[in-house]
N, C-alpha and C. Protein backbone atom coordinates (compact mmCIF):
# COMPACT_ATOMS: atom_id res chain seq x y z
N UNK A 1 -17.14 -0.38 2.61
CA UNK A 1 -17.30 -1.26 3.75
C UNK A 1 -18.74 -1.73 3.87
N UNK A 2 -19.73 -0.79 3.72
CA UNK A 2 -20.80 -1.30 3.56
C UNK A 2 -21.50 -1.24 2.07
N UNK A 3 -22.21 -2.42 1.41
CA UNK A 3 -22.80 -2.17 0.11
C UNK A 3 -24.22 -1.18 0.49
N UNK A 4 -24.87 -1.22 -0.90
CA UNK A 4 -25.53 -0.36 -1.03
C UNK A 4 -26.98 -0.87 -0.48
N UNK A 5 -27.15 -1.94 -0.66
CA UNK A 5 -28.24 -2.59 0.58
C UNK A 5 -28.08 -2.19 1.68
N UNK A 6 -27.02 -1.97 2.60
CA UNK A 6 -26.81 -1.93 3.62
C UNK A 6 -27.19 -0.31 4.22
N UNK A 7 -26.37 0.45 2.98
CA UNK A 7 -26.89 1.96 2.96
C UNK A 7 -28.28 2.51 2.24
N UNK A 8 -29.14 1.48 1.99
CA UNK A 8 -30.67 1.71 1.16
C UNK A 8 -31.44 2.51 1.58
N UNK A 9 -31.78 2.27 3.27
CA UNK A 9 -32.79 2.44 4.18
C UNK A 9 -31.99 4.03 4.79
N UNK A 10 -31.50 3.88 4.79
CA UNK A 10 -30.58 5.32 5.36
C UNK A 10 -30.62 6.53 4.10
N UNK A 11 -30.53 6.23 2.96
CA UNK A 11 -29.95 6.76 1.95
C UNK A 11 -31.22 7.56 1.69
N UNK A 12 -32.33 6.57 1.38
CA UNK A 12 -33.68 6.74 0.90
C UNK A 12 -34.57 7.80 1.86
N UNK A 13 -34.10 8.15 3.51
CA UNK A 13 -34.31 9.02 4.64
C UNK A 13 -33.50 10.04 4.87
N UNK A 14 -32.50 10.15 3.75
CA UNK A 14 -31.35 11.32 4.38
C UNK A 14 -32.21 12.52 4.47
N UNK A 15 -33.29 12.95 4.03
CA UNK A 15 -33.52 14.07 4.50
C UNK A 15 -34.41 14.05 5.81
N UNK A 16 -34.70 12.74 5.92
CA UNK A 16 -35.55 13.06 7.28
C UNK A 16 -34.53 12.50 9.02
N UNK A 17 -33.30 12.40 8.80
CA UNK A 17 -32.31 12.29 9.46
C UNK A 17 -31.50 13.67 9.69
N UNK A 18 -30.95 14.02 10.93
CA UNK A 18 -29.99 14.71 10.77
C UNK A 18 -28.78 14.35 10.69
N UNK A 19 -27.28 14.71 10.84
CA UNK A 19 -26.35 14.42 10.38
C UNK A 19 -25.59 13.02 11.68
N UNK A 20 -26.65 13.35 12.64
CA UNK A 20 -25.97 12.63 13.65
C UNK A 20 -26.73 11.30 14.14
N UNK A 21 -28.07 11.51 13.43
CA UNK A 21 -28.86 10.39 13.02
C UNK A 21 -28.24 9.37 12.08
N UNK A 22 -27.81 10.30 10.87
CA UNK A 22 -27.24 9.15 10.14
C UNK A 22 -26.02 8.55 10.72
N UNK A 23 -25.20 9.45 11.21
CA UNK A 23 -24.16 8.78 11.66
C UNK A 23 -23.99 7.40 12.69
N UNK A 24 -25.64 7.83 13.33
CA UNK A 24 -25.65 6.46 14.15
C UNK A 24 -26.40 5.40 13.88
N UNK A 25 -27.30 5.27 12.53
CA UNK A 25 -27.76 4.62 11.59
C UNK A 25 -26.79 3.78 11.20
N UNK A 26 -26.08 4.42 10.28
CA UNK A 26 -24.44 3.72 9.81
C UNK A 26 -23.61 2.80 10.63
N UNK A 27 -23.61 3.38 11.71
CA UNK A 27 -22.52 3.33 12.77
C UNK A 27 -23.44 1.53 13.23
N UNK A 28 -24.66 1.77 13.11
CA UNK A 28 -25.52 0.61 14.01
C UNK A 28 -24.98 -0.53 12.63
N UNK A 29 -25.51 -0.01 12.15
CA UNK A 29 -25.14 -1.36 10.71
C UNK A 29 -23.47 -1.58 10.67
N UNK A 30 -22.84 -1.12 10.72
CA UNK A 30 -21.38 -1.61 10.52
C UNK A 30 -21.02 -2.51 11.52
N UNK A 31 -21.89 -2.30 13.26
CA UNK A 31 -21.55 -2.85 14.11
C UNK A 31 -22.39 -4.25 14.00
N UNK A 32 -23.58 -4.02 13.62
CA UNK A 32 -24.34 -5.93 13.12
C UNK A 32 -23.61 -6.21 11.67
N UNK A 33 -23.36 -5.42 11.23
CA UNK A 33 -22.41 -6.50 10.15
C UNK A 33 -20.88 -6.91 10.54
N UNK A 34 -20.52 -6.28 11.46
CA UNK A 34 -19.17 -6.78 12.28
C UNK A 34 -17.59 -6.41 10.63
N UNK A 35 -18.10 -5.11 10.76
CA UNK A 35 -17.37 -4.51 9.56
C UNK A 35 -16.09 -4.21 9.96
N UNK A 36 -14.99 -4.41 9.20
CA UNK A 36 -13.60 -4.70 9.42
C UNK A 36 -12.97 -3.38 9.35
N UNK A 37 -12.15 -2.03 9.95
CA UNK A 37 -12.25 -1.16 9.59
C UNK A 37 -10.87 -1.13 9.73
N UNK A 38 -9.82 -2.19 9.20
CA UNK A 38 -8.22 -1.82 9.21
C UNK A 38 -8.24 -1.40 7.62
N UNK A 39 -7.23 -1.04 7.40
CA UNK A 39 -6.95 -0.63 6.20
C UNK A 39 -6.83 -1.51 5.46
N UNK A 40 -6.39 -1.85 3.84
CA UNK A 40 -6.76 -2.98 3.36
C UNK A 40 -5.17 -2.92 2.85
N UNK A 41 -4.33 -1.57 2.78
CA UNK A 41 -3.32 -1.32 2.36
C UNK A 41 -2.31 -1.75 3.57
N UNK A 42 -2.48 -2.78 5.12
CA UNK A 42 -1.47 -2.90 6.00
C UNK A 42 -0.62 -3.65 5.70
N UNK A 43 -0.40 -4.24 4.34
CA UNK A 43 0.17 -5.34 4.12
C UNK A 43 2.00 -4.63 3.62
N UNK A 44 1.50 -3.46 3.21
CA UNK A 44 2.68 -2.83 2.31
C UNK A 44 3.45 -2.08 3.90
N UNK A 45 2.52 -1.85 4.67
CA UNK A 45 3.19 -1.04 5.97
C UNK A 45 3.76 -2.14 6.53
N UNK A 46 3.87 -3.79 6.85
CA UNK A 46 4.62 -4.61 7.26
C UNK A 46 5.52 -4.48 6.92
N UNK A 47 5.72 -4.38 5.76
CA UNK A 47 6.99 -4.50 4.96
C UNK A 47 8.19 -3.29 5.52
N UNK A 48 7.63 -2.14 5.97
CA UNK A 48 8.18 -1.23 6.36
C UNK A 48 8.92 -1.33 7.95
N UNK A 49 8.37 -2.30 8.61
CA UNK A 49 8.52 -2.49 10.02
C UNK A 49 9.92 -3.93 9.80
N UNK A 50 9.87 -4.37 8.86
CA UNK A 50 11.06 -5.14 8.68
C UNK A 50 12.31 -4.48 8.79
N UNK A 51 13.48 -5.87 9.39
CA UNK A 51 14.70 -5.02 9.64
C UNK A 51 15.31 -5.02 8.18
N UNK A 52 15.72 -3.78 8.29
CA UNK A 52 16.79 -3.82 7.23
C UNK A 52 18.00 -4.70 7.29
N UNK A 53 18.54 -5.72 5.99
CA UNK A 53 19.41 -6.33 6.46
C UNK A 53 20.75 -6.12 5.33
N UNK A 54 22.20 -5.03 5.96
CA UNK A 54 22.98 -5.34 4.94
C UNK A 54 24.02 -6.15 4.98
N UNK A 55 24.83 -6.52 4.11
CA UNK A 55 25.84 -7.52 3.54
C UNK A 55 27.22 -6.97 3.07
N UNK A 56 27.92 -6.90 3.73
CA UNK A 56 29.03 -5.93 2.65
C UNK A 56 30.05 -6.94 2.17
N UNK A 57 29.93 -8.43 2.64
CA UNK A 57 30.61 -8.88 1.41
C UNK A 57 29.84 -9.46 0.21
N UNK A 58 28.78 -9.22 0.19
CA UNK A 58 28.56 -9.19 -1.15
C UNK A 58 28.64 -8.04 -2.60
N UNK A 59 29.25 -9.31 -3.64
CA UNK A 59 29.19 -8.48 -4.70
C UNK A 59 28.75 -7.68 -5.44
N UNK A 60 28.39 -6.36 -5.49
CA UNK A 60 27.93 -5.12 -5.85
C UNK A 60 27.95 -5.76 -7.08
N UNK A 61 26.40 -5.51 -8.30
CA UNK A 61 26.49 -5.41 -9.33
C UNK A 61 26.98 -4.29 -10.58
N UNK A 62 28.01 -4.47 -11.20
CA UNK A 62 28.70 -3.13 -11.88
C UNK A 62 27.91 -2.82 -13.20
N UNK A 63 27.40 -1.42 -12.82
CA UNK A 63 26.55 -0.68 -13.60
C UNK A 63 27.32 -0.07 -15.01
N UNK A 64 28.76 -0.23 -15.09
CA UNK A 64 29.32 -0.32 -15.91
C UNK A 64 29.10 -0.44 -17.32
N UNK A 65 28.61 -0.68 -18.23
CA UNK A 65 28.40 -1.20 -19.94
C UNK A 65 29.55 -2.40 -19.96
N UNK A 66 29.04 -3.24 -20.93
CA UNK A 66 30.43 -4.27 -21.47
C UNK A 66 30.83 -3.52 -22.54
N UNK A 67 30.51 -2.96 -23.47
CA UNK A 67 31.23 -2.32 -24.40
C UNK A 67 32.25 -1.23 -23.55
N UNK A 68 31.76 -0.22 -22.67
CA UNK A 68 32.74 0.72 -21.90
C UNK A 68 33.66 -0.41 -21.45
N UNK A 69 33.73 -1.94 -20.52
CA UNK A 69 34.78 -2.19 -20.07
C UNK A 69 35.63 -2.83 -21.44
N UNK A 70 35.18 -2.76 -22.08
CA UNK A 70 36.06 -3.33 -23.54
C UNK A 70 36.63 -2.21 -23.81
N UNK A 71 36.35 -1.00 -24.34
CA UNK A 71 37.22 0.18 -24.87
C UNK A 71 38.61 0.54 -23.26
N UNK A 72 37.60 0.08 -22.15
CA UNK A 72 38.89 0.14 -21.04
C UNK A 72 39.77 -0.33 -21.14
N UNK A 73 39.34 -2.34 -21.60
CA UNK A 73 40.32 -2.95 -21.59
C UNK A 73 41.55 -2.85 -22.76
N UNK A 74 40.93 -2.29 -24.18
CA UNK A 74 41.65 -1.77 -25.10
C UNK A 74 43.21 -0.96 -24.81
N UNK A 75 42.24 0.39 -23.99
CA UNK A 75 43.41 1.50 -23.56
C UNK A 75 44.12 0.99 -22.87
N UNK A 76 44.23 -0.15 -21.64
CA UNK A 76 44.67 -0.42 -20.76
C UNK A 76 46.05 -1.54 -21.44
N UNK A 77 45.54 -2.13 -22.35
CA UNK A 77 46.85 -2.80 -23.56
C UNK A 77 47.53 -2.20 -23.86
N UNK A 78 47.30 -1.00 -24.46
CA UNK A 78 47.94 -0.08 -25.12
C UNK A 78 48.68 0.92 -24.58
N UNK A 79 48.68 1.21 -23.20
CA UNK A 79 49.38 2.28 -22.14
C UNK A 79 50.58 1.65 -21.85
């Protein structure tokens, strides 16, 4: 979220910061850079909030083989 310019001045002082210094170092820069902090992955969670929509007259594709319905249709002559 932030490049490494952004973290230079912080980075180059971590030891003369404590942990809550930096945190509000950081915290100050993300807020003047007006840093975006949604996830970048919300696009795949929309998808999840969609309705499910089913169909039951449509035609189921048959997972079947064509060679298996050929040896079917064989036996099925022959009975």
């Amino acid at each position: 979220m932030l490049s490494d310019e952004d973290k230079k001045d912080v980075v180059a002082n971590k030891a003369n910061y404590s942990l809550d210094e930096i945190e509000k170092e950081l915290s100050v820069i993300c807020v003047r850079k007006k840093v975006n902090f949604t996830n970048d992955d919300t696009t795949s969670d929309n998808a999840a909030d969609a309705p499910i929509v089913y169909n039951l007259d449509a035609h189921q594709a048959d997972a079947t083989p064509a060679w298996l319905k050929a040896v079917d249709n064989i036996k099925n002559r022959n009975d």
